[in-house]
N, C-alpha and C. Protein backbone atom coordinates (compact mmCIF):
# COMPACT_ATOMS: atom_id res chain seq x y z
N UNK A 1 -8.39 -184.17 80.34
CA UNK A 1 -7.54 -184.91 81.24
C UNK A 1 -6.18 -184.21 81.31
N UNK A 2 -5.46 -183.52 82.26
CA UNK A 2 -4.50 -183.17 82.45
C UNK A 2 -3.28 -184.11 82.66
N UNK A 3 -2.29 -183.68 81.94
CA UNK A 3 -0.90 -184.49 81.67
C UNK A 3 0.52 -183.50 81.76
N UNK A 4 1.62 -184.40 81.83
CA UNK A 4 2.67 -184.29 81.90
C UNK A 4 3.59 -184.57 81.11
N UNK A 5 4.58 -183.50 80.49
CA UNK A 5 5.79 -184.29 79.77
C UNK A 5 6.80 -183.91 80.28
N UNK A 6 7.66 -184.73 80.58
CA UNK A 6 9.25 -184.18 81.26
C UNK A 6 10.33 -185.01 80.38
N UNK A 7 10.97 -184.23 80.45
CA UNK A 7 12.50 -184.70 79.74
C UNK A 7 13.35 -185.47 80.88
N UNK A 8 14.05 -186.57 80.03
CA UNK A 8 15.02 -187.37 80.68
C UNK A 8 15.77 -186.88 81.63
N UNK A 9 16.31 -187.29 82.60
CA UNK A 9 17.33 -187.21 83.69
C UNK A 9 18.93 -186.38 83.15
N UNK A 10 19.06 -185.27 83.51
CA UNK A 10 20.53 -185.02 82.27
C UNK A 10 21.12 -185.63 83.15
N UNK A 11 21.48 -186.27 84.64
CA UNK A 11 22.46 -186.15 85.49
C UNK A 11 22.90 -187.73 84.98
N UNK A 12 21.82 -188.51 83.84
CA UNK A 12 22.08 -189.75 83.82
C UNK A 12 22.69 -189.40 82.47
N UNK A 13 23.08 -188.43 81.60
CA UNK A 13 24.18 -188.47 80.74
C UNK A 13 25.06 -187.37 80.92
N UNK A 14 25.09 -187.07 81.81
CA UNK A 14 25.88 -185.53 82.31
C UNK A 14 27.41 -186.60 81.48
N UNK A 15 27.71 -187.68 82.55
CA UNK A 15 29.24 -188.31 82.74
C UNK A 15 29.70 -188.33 80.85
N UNK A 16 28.96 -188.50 80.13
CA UNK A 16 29.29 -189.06 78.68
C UNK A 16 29.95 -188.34 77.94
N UNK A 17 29.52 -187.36 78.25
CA UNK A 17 30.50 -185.61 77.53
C UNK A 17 31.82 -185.62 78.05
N UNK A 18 32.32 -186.32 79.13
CA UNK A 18 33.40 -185.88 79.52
C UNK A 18 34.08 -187.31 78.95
N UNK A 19 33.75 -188.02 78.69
CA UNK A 19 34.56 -189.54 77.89
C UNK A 19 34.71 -188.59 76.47
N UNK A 20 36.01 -189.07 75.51
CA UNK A 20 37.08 -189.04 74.65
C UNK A 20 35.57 -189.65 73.71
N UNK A 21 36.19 -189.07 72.76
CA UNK A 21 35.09 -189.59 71.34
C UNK A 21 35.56 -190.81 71.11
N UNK A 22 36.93 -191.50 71.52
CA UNK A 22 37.01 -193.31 71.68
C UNK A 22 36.15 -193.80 72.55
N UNK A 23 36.10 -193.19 73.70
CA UNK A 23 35.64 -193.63 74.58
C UNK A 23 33.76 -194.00 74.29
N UNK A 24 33.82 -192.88 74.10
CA UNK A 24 32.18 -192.82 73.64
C UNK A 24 31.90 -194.41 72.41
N UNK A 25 32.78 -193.74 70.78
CA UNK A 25 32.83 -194.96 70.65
C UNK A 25 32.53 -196.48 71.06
N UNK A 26 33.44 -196.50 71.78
CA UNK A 26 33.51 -198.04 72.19
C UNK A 26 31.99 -198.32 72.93
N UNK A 27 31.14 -197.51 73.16
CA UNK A 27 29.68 -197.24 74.11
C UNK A 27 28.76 -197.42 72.78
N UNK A 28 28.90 -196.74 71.31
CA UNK A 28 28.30 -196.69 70.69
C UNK A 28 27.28 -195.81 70.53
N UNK A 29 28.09 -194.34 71.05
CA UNK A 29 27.63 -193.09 71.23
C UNK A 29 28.98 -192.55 70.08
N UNK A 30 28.29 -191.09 69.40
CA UNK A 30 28.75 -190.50 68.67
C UNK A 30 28.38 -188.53 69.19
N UNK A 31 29.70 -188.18 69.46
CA UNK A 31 29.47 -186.77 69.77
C UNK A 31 29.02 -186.07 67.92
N UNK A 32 28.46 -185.20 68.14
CA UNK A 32 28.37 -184.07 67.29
C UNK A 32 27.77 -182.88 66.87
N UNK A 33 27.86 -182.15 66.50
CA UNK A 33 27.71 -180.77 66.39
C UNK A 33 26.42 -180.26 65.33
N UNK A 34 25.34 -179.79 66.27
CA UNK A 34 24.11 -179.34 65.83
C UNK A 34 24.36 -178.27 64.60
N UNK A 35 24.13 -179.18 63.47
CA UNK A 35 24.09 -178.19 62.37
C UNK A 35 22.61 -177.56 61.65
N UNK A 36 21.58 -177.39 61.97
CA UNK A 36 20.57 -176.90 61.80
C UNK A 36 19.36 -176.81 62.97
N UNK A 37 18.43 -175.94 62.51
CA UNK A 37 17.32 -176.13 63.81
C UNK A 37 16.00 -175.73 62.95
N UNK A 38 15.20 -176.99 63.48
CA UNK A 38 15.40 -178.23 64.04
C UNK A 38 16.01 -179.12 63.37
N UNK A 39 16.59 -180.27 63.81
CA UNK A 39 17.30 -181.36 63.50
C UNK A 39 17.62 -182.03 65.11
N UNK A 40 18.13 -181.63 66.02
CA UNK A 40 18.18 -182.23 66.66
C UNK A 40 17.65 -182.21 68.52
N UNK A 41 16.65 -182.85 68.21
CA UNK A 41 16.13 -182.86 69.43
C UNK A 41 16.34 -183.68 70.58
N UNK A 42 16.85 -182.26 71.52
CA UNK A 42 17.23 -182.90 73.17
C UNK A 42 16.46 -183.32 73.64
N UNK A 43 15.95 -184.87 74.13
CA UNK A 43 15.36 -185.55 74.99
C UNK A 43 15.29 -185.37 76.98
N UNK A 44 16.35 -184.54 76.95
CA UNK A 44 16.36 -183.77 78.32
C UNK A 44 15.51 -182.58 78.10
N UNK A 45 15.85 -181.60 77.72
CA UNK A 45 15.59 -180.05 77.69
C UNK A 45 14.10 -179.71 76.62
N UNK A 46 13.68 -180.94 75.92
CA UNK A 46 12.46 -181.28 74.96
C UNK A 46 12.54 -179.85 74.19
N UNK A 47 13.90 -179.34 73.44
CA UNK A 47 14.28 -178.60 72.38
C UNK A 47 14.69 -178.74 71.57
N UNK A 48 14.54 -178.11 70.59
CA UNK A 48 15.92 -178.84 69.50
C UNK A 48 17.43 -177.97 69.86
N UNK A 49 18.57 -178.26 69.55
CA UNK A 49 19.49 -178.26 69.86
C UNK A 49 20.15 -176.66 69.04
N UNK A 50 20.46 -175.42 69.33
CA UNK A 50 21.11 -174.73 68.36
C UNK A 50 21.97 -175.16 67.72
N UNK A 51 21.96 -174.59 66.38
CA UNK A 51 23.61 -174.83 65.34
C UNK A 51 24.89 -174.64 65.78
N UNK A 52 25.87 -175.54 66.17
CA UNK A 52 26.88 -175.11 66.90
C UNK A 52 27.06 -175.75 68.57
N UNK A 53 25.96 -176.03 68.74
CA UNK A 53 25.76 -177.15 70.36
C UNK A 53 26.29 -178.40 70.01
N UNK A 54 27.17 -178.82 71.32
CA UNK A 54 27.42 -179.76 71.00
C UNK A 54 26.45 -181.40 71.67
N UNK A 55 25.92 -182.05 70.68
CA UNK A 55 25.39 -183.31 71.18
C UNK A 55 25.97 -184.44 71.24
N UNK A 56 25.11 -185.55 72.23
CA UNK A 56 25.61 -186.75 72.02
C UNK A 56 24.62 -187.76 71.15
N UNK A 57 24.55 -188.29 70.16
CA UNK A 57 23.92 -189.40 69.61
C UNK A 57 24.16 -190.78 70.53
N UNK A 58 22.79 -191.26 70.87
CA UNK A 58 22.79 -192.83 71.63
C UNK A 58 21.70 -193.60 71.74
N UNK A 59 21.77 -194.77 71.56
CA UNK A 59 20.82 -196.11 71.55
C UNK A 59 20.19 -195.64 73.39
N UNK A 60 18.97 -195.75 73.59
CA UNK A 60 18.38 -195.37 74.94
C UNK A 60 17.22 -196.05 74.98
N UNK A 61 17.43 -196.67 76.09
CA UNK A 61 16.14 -197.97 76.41
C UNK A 61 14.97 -197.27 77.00
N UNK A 62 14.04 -196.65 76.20
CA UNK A 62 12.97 -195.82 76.43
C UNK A 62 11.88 -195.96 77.48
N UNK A 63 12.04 -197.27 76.69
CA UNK A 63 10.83 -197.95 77.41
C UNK A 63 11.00 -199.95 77.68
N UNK A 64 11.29 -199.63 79.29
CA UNK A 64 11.71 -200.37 80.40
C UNK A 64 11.08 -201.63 80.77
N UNK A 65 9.91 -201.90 80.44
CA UNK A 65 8.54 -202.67 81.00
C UNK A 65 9.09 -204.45 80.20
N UNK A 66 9.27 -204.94 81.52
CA UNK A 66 9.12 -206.63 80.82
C UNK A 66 8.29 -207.24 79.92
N UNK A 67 8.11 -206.73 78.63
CA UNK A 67 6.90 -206.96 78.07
C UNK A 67 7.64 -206.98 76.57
N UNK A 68 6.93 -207.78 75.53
CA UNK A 68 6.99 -207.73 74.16
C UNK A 68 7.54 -206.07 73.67
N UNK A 69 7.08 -205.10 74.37
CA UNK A 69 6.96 -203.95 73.89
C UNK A 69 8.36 -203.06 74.58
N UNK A 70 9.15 -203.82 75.11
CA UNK A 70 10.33 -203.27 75.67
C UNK A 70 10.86 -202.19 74.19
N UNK A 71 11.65 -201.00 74.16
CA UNK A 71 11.84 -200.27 73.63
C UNK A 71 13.17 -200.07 73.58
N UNK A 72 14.54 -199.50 72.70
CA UNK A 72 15.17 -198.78 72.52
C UNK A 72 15.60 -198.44 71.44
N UNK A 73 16.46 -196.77 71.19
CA UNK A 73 16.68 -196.57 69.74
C UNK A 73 17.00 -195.09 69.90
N UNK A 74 17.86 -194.46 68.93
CA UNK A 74 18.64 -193.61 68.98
C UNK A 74 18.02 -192.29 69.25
N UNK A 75 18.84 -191.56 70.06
CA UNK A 75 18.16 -190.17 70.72
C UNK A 75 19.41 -188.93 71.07
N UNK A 76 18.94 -187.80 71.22
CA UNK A 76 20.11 -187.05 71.17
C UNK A 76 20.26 -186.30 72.63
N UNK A 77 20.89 -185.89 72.81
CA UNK A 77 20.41 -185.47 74.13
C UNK A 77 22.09 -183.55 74.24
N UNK A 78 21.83 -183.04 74.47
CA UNK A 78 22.84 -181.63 74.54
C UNK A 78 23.57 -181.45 75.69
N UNK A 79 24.67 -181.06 75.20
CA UNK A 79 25.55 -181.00 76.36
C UNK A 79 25.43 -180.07 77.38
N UNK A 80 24.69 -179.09 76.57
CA UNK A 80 24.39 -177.71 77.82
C UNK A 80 22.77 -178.29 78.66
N UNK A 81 22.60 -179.71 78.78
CA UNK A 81 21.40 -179.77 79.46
C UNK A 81 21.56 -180.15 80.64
N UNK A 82 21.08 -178.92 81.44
CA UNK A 82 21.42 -179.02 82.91
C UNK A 82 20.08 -179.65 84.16
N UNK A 83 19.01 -179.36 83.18
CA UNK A 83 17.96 -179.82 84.41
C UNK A 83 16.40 -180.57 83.55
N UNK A 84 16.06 -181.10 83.57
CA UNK A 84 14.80 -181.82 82.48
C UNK A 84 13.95 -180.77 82.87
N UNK A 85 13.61 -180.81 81.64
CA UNK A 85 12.51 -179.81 80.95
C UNK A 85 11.16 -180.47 81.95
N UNK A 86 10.10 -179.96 82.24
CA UNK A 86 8.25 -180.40 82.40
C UNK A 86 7.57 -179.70 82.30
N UNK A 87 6.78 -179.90 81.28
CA UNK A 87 5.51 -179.21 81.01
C UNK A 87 4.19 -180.26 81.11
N UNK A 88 3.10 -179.43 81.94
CA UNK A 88 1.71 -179.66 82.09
C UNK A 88 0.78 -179.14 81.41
N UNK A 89 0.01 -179.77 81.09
CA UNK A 89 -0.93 -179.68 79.72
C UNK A 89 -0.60 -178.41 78.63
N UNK A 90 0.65 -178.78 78.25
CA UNK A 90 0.76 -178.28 77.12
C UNK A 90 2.42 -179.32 76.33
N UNK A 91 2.40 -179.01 75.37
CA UNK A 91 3.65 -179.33 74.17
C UNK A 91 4.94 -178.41 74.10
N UNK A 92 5.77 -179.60 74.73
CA UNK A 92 7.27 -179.04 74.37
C UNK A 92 7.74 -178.65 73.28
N UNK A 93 8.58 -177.70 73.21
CA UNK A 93 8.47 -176.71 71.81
C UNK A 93 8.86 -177.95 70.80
N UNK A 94 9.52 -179.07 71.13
CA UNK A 94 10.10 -180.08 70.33
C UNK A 94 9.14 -181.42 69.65
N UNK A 95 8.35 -180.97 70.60
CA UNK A 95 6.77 -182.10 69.74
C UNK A 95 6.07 -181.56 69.16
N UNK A 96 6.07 -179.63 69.44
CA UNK A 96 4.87 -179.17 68.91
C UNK A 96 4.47 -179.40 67.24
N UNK A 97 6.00 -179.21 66.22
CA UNK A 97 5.81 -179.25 65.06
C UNK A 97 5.97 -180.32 64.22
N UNK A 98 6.45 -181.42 64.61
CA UNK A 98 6.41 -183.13 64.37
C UNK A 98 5.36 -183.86 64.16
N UNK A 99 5.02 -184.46 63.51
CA UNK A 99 4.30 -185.91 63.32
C UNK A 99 4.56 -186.51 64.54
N UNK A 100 3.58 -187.14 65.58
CA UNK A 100 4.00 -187.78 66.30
C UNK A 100 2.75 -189.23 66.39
N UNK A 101 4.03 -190.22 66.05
CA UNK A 101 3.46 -191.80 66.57
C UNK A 101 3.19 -191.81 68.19
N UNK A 102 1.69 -191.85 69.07
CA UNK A 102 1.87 -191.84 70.34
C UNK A 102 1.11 -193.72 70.41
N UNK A 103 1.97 -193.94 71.64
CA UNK A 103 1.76 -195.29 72.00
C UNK A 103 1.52 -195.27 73.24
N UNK A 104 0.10 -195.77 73.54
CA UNK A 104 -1.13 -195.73 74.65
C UNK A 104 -0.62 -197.13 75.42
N UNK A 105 0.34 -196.96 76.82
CA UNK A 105 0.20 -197.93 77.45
C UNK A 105 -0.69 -198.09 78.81
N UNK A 106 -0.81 -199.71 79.55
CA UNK A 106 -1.36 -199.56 80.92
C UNK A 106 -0.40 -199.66 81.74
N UNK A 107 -0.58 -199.41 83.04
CA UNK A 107 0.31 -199.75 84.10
C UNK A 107 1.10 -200.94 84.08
N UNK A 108 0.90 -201.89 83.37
CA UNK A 108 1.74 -203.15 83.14
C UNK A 108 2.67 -202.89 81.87
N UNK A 109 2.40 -202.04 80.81
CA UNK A 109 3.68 -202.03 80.19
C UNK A 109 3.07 -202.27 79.03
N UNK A 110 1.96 -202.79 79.17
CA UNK A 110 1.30 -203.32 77.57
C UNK A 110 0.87 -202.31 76.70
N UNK A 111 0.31 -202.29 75.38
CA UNK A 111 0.46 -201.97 74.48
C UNK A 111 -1.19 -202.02 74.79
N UNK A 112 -2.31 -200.84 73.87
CA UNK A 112 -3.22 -201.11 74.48
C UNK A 112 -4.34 -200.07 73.28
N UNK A 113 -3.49 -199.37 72.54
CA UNK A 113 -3.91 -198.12 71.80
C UNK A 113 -2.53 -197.31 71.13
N UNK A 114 -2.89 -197.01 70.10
CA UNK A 114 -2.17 -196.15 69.87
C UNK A 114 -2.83 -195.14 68.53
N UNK A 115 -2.20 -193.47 68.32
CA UNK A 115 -3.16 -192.81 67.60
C UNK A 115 -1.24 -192.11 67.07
N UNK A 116 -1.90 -191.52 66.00
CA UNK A 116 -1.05 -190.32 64.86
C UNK A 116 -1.13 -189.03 64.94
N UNK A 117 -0.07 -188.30 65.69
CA UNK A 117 -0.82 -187.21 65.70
C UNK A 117 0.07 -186.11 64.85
N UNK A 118 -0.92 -185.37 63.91
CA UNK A 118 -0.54 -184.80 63.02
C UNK A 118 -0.97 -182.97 63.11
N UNK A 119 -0.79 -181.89 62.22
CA UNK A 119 -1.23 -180.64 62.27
C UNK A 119 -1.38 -180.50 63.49
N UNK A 120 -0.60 -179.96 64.54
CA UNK A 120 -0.72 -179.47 65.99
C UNK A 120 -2.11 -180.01 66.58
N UNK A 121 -2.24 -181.27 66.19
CA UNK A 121 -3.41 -181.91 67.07
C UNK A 121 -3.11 -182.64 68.02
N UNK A 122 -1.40 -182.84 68.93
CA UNK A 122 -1.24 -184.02 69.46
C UNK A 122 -1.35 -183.61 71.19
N UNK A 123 -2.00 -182.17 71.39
CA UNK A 123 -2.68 -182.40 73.12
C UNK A 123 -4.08 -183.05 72.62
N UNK A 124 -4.69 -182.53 71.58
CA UNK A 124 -5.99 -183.45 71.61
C UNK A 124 -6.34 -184.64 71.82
N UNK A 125 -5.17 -185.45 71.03
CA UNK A 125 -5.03 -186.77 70.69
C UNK A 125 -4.66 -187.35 72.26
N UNK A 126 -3.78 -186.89 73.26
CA UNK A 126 -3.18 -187.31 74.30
C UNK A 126 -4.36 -186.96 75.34
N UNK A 127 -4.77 -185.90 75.61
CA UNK A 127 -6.17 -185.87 75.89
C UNK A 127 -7.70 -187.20 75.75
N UNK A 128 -7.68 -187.17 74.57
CA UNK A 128 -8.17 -188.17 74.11
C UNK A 128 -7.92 -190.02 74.49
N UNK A 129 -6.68 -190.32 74.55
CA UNK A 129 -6.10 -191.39 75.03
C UNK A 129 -6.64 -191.76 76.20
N UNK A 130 -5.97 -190.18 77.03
CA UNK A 130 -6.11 -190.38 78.44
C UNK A 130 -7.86 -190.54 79.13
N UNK A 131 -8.64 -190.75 77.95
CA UNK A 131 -9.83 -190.36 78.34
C UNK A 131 -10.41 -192.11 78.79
N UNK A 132 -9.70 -192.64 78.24
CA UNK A 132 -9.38 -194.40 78.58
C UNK A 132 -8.96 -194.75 79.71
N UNK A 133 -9.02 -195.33 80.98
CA UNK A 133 -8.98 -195.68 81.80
C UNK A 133 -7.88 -196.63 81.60
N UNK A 134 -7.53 -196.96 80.94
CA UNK A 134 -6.75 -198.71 81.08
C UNK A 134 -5.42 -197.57 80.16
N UNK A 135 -5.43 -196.69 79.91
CA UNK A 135 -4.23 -195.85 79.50
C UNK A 135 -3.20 -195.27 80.67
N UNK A 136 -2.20 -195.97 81.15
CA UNK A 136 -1.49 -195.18 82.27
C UNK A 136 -0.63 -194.47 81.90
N UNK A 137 0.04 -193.98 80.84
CA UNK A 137 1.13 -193.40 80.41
C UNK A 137 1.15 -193.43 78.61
N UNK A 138 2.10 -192.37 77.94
CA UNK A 138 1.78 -192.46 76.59
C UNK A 138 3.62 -192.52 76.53
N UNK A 139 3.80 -193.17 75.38
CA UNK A 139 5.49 -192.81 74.80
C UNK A 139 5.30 -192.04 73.48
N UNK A 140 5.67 -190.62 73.07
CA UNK A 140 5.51 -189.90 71.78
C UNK A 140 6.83 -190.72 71.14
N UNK A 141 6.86 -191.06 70.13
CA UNK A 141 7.94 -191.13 69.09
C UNK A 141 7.68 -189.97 67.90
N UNK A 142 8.65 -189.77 67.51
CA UNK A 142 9.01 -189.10 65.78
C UNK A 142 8.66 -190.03 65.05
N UNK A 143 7.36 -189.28 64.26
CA UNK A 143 6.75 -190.46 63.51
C UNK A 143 7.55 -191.15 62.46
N UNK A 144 8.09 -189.89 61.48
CA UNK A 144 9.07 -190.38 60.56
C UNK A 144 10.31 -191.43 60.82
N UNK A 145 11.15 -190.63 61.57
CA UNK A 145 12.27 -191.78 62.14
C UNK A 145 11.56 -192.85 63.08
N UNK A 146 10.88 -192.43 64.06
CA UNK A 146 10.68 -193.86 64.69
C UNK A 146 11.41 -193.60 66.53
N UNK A 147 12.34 -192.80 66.39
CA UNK A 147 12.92 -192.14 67.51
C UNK A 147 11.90 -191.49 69.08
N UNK A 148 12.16 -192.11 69.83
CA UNK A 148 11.64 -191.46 71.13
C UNK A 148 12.20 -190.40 71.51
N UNK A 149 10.62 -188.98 71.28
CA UNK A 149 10.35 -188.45 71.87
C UNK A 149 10.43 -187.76 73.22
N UNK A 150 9.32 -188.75 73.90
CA UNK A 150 8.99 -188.03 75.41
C UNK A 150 8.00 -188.92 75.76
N UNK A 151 7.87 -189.25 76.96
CA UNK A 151 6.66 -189.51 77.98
C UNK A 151 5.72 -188.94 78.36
N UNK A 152 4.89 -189.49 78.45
CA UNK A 152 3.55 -188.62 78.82
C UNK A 152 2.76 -189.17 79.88
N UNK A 153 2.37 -188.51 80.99
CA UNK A 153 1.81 -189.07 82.21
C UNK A 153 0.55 -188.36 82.60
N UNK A 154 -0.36 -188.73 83.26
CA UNK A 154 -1.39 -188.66 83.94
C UNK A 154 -0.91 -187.64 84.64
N UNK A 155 -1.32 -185.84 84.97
CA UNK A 155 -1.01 -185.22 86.02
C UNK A 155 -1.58 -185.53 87.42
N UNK A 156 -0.55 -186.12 88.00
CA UNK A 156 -1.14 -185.81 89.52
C UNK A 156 -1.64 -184.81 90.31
N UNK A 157 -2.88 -185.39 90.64
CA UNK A 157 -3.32 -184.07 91.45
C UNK A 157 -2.87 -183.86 92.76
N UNK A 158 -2.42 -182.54 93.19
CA UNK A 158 -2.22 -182.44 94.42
C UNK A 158 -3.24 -182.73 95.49
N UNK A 159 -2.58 -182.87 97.13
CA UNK A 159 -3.73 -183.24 97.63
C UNK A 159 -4.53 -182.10 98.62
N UNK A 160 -5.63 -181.73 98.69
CA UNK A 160 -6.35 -180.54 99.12
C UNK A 160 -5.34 -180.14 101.07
């Protein structure tokens, strides 16, 4: 089953870099400075961040759906991210080496499946998901922290 992962919108945190570290503050965002790699992975650009980049730390409502399973929780995102990352059937360099918790939803938002994916098994596993019909979309989290990842979608096929 062919899929999709794309990174967040940067143009929807472009504005945040340019607010005062009060400013941010008072938002409950924290600027700071990528001190190892990996450690911090951009949710736009689906990289981790070089040593010396500057990021923003922020609470991000992942996952939107009126449902028990509404989502948010801290994510990083880089200041040099100019355009979201997408890749088709394959793993952003930022999921490839992670533990990843994936959570199997349907078109309504519900909760429906979910699998662990561990040792560079997680196109199998997403593959696998998608092999479910009542699966419309996957959310990867960082298994350890608990932190969102990336989305994962059904590739659309073009039309002949």
């Amino acid at each position: 089953m062919s899929f999709t992962i794309t990174g967040l919108s940067a143009a929807e945190f472009a504005p945040l870099f340019a607010l005062s570290d009060e400013e941010l503050e008072r938002r409950g965002v924290i600027r700071k400075t990528a001190t190892s790699k990996p450690g911090f992975p951009c949710r736009v650009t689906l990289e981790d961040a070089e040593p010396g980049e500057t990021v923003l730390l922020l609470n991000y409502e992942s996952h939107k759906a009126a449902t028990p399973y509404r989502s948010t929780y801290a994510i990083y995102v880089r200041e040099s991210a100019k355009e979201s990352a997408s890749f088709t059937d394959a793993l952003p360099p930022v999921l490839e080496s992670r533990p990843l918790a994936l959570r199997h939803f349907n078109k309504d938002g519900h909760l429906v499946g979910a699998s662990l994916a561990l040792n560079g098994d997680a196109k199998e596993k997403i593959e696998t998901a998608f092999s479910d019909e009542k699966v419309a979309y996957i959310h990867a989290h960082n298994a350890a922290h608990g932190c969102f990842a990336a989305e994962v979608r059904r590739a659309q096929s073009l039309p002949v």
